[in-house]
N, C-alpha and C. Protein backbone atom coordinates (compact mmCIF):
# COMPACT_ATOMS: atom_id res chain seq x y z
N UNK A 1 -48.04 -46.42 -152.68
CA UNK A 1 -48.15 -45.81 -151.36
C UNK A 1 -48.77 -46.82 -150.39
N UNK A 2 -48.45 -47.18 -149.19
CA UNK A 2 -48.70 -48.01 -148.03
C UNK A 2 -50.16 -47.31 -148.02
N UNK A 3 -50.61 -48.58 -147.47
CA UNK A 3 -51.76 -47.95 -146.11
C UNK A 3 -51.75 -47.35 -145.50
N UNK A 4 -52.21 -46.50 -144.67
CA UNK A 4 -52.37 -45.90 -143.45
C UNK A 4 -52.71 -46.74 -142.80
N UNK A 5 -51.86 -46.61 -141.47
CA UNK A 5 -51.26 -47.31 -140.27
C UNK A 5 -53.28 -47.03 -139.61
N UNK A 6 -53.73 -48.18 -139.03
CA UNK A 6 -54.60 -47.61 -137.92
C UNK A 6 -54.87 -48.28 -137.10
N UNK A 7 -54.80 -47.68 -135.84
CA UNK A 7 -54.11 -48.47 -134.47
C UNK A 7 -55.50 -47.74 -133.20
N UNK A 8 -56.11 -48.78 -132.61
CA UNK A 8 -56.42 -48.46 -131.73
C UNK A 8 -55.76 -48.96 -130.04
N UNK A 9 -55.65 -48.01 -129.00
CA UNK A 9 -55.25 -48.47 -127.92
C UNK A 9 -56.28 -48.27 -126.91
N UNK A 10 -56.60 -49.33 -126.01
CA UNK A 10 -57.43 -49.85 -125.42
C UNK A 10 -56.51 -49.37 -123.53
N UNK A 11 -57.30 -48.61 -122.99
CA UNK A 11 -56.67 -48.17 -121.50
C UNK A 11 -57.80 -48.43 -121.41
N UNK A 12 -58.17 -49.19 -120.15
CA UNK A 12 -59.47 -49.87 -119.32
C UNK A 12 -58.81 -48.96 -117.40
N UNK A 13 -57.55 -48.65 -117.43
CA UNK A 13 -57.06 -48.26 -116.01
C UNK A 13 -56.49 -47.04 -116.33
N UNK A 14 -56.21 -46.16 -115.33
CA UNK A 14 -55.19 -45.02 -115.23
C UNK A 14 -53.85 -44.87 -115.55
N UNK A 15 -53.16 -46.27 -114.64
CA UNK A 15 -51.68 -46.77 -115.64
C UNK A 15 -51.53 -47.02 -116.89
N UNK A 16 -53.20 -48.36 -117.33
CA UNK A 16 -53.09 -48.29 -119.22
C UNK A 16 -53.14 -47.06 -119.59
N UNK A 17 -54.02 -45.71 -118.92
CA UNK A 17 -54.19 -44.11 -120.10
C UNK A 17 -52.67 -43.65 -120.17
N UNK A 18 -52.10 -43.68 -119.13
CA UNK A 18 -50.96 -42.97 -119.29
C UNK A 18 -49.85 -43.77 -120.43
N UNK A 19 -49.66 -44.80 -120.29
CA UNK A 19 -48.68 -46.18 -121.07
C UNK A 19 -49.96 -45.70 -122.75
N UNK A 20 -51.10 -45.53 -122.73
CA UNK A 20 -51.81 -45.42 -124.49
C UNK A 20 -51.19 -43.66 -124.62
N UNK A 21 -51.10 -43.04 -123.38
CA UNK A 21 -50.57 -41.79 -124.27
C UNK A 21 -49.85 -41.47 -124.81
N UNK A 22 -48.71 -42.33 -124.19
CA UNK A 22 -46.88 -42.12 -124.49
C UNK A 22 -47.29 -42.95 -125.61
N UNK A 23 -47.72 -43.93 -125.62
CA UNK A 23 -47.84 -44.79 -127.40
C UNK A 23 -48.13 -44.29 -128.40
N UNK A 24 -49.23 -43.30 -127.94
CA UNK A 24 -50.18 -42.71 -128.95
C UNK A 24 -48.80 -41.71 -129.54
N UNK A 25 -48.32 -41.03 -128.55
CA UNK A 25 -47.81 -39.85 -129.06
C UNK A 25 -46.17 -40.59 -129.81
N UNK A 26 -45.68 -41.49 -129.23
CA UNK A 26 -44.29 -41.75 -130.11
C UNK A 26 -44.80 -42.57 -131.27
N UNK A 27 -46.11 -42.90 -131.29
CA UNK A 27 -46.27 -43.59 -133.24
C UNK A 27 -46.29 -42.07 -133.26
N UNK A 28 -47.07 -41.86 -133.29
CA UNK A 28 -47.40 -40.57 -134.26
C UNK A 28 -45.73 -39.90 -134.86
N UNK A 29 -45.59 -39.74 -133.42
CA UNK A 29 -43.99 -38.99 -133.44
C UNK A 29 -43.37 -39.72 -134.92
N UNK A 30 -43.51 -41.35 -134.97
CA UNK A 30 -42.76 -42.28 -136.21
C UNK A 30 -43.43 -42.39 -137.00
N UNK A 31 -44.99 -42.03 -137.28
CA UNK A 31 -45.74 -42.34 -138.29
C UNK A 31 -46.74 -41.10 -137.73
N UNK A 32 -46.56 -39.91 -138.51
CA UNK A 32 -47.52 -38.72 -138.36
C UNK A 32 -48.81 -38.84 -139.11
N UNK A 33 -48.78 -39.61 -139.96
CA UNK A 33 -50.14 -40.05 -141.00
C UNK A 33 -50.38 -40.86 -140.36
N UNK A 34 -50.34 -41.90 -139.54
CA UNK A 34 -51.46 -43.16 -138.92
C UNK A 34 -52.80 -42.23 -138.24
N UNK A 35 -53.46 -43.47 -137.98
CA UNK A 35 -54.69 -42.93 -137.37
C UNK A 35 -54.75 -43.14 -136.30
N UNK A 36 -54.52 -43.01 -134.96
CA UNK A 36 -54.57 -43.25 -133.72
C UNK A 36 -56.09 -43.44 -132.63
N UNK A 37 -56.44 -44.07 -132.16
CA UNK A 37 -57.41 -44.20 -130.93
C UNK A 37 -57.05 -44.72 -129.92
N UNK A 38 -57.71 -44.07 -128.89
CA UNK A 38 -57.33 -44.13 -127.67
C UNK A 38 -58.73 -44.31 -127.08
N UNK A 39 -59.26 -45.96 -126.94
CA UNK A 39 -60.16 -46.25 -126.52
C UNK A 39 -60.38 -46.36 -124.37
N UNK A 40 -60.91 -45.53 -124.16
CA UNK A 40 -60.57 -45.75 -122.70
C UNK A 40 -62.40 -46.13 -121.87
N UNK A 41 -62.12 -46.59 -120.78
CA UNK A 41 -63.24 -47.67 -120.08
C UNK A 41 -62.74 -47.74 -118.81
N UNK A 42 -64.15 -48.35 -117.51
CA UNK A 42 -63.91 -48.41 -116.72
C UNK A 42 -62.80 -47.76 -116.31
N UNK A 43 -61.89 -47.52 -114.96
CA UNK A 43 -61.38 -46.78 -114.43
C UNK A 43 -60.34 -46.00 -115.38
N UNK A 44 -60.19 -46.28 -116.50
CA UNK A 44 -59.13 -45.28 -117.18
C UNK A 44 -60.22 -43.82 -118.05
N UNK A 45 -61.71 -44.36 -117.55
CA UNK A 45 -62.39 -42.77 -117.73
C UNK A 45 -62.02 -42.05 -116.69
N UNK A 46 -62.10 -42.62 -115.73
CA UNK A 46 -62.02 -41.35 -114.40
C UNK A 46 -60.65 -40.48 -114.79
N UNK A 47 -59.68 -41.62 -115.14
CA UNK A 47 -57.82 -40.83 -115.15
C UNK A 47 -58.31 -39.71 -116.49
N UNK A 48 -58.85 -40.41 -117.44
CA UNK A 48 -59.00 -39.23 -118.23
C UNK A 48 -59.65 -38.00 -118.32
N UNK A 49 -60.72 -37.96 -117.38
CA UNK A 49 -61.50 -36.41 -117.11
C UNK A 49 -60.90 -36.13 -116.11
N UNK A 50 -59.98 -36.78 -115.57
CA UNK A 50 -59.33 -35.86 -114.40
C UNK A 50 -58.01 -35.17 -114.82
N UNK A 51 -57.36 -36.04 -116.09
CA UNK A 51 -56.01 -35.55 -116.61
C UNK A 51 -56.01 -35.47 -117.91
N UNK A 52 -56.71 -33.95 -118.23
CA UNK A 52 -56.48 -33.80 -120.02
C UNK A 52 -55.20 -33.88 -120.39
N UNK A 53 -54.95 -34.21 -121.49
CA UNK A 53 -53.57 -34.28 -122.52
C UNK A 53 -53.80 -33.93 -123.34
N UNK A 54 -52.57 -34.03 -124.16
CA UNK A 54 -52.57 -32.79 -125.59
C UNK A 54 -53.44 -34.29 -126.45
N UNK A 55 -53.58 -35.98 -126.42
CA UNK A 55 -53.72 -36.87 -127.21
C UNK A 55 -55.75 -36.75 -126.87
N UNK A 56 -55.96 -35.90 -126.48
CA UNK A 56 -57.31 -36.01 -126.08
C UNK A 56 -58.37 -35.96 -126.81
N UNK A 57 -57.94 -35.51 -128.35
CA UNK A 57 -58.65 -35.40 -128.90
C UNK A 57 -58.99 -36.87 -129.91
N UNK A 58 -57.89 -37.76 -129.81
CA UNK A 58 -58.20 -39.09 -130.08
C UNK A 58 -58.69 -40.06 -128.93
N UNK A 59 -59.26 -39.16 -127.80
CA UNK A 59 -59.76 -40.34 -126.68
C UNK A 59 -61.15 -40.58 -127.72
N UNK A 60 -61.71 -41.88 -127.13
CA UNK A 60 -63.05 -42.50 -127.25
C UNK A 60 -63.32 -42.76 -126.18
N UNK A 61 -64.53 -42.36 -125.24
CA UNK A 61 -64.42 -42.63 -124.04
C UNK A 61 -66.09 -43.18 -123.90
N UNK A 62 -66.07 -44.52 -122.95
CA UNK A 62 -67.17 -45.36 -122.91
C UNK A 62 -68.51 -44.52 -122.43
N UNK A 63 -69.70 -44.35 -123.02
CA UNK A 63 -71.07 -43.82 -122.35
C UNK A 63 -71.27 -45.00 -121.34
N UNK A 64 -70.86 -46.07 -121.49
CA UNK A 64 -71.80 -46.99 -120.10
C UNK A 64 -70.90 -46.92 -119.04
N UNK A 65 -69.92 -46.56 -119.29
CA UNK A 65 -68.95 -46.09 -117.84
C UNK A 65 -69.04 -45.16 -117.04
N UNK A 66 -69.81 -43.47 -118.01
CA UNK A 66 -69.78 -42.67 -117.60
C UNK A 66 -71.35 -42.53 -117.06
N UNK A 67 -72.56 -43.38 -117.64
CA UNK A 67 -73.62 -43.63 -116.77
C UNK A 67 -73.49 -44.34 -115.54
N UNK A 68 -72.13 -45.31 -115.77
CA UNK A 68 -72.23 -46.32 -114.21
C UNK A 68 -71.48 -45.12 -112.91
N UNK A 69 -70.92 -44.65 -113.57
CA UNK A 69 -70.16 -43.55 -112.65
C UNK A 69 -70.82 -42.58 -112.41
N UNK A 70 -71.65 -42.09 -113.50
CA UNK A 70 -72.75 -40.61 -112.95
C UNK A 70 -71.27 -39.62 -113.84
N UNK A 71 -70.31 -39.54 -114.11
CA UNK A 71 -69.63 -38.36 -115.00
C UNK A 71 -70.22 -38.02 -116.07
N UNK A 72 -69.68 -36.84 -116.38
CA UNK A 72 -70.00 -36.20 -117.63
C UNK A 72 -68.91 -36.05 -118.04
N UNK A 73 -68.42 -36.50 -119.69
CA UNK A 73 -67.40 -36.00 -120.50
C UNK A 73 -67.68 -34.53 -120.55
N UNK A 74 -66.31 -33.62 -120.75
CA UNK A 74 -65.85 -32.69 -121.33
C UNK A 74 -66.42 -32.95 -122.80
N UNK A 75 -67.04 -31.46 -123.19
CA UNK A 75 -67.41 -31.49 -124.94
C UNK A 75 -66.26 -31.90 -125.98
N UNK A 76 -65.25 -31.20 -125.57
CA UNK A 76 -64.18 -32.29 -126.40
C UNK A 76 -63.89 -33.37 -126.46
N UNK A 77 -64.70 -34.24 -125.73
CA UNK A 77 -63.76 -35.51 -125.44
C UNK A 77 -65.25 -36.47 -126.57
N UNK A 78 -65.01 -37.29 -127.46
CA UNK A 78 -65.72 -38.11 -127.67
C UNK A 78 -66.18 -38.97 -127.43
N UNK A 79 -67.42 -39.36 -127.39
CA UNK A 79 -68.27 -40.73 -126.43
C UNK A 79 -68.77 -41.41 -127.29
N UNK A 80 -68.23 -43.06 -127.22
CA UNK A 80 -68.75 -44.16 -127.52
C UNK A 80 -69.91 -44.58 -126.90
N UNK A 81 -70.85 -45.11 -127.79
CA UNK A 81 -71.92 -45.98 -126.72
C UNK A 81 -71.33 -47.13 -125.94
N UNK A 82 -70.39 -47.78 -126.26
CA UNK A 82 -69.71 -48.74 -125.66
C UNK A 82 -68.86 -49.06 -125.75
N UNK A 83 -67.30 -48.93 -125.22
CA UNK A 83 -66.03 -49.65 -125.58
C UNK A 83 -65.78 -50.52 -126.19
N UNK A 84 -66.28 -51.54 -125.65
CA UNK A 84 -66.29 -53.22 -125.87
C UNK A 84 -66.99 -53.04 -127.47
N UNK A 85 -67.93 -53.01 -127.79
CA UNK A 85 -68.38 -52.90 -129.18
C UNK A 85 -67.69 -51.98 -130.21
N UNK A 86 -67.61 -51.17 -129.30
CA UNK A 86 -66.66 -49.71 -130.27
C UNK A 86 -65.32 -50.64 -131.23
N UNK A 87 -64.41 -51.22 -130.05
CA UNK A 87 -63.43 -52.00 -129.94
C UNK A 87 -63.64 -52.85 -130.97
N UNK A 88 -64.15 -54.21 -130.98
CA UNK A 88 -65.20 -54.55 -131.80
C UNK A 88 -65.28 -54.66 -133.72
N UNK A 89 -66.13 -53.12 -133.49
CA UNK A 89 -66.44 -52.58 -134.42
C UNK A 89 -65.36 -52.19 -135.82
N UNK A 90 -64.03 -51.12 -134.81
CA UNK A 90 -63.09 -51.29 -135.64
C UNK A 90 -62.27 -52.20 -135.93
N UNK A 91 -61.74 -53.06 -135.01
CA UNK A 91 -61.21 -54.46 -135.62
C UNK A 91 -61.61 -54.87 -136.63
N UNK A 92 -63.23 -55.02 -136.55
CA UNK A 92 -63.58 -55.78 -138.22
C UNK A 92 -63.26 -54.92 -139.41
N UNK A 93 -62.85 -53.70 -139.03
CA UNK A 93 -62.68 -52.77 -140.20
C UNK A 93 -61.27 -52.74 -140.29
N UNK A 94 -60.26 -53.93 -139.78
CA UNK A 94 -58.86 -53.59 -140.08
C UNK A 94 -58.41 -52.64 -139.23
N UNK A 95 -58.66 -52.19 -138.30
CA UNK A 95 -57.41 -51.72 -137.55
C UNK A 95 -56.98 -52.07 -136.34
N UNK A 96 -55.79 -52.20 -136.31
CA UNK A 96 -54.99 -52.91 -135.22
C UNK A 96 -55.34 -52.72 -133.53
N UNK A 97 -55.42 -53.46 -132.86
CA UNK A 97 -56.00 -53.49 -131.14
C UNK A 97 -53.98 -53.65 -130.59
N UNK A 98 -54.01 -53.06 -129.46
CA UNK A 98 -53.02 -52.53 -128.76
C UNK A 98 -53.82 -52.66 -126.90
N UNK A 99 -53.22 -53.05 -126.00
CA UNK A 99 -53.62 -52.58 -124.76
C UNK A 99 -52.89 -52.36 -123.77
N UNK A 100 -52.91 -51.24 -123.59
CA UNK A 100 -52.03 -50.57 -123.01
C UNK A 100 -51.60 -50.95 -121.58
């Protein structure tokens, strides 16, 4: 049996959230077992508390963005202490970087 596929996508803008959603959702669509993230930062937090999607529950969304901005995530939405490290973090653990 393969690995499981695990892919993070990196939206830093509003155009990258929308271009990581359609990604997010046609792997899945081709690979329903991968693991998907949807790392989002600087201006692609704002697109995302302003435009939930059904992929929302794989956002990771930056805490130092949402202190530089003064927002508050939605309880559903999960918060990284930091993108950039988050980012980082899973790379060294093998899974694939994407930017949207």
């Amino acid at each position: 049996m393969p690995d499981t596929l695990r892919v993070l996508i990196h939206a830093p803008t509003a155009d990258a959230l929308r271009r990581a959603r359609n990604n997010a959702a046609n792997l899945l669509k081709a690979d329903p077992h991968a693991e998907v993230e949807i790392v989002v930062n600087a201006a692609g937090v704002a697109a995302a508390l302003a435009e939930p999607h059904a992929t929302d529950a794989r956002l990771r969304v930056c805490a130092n963005t949402l202190l530089a901005t003064g927002a508050q995530a939605a309880p559903n939405l999960k918060v990284v202490p930091a993108a950039v490290l988050y980012l980082a973090q899973k790379q060294a653990e093998g899974w694939a970087y994407i930017r949207a």
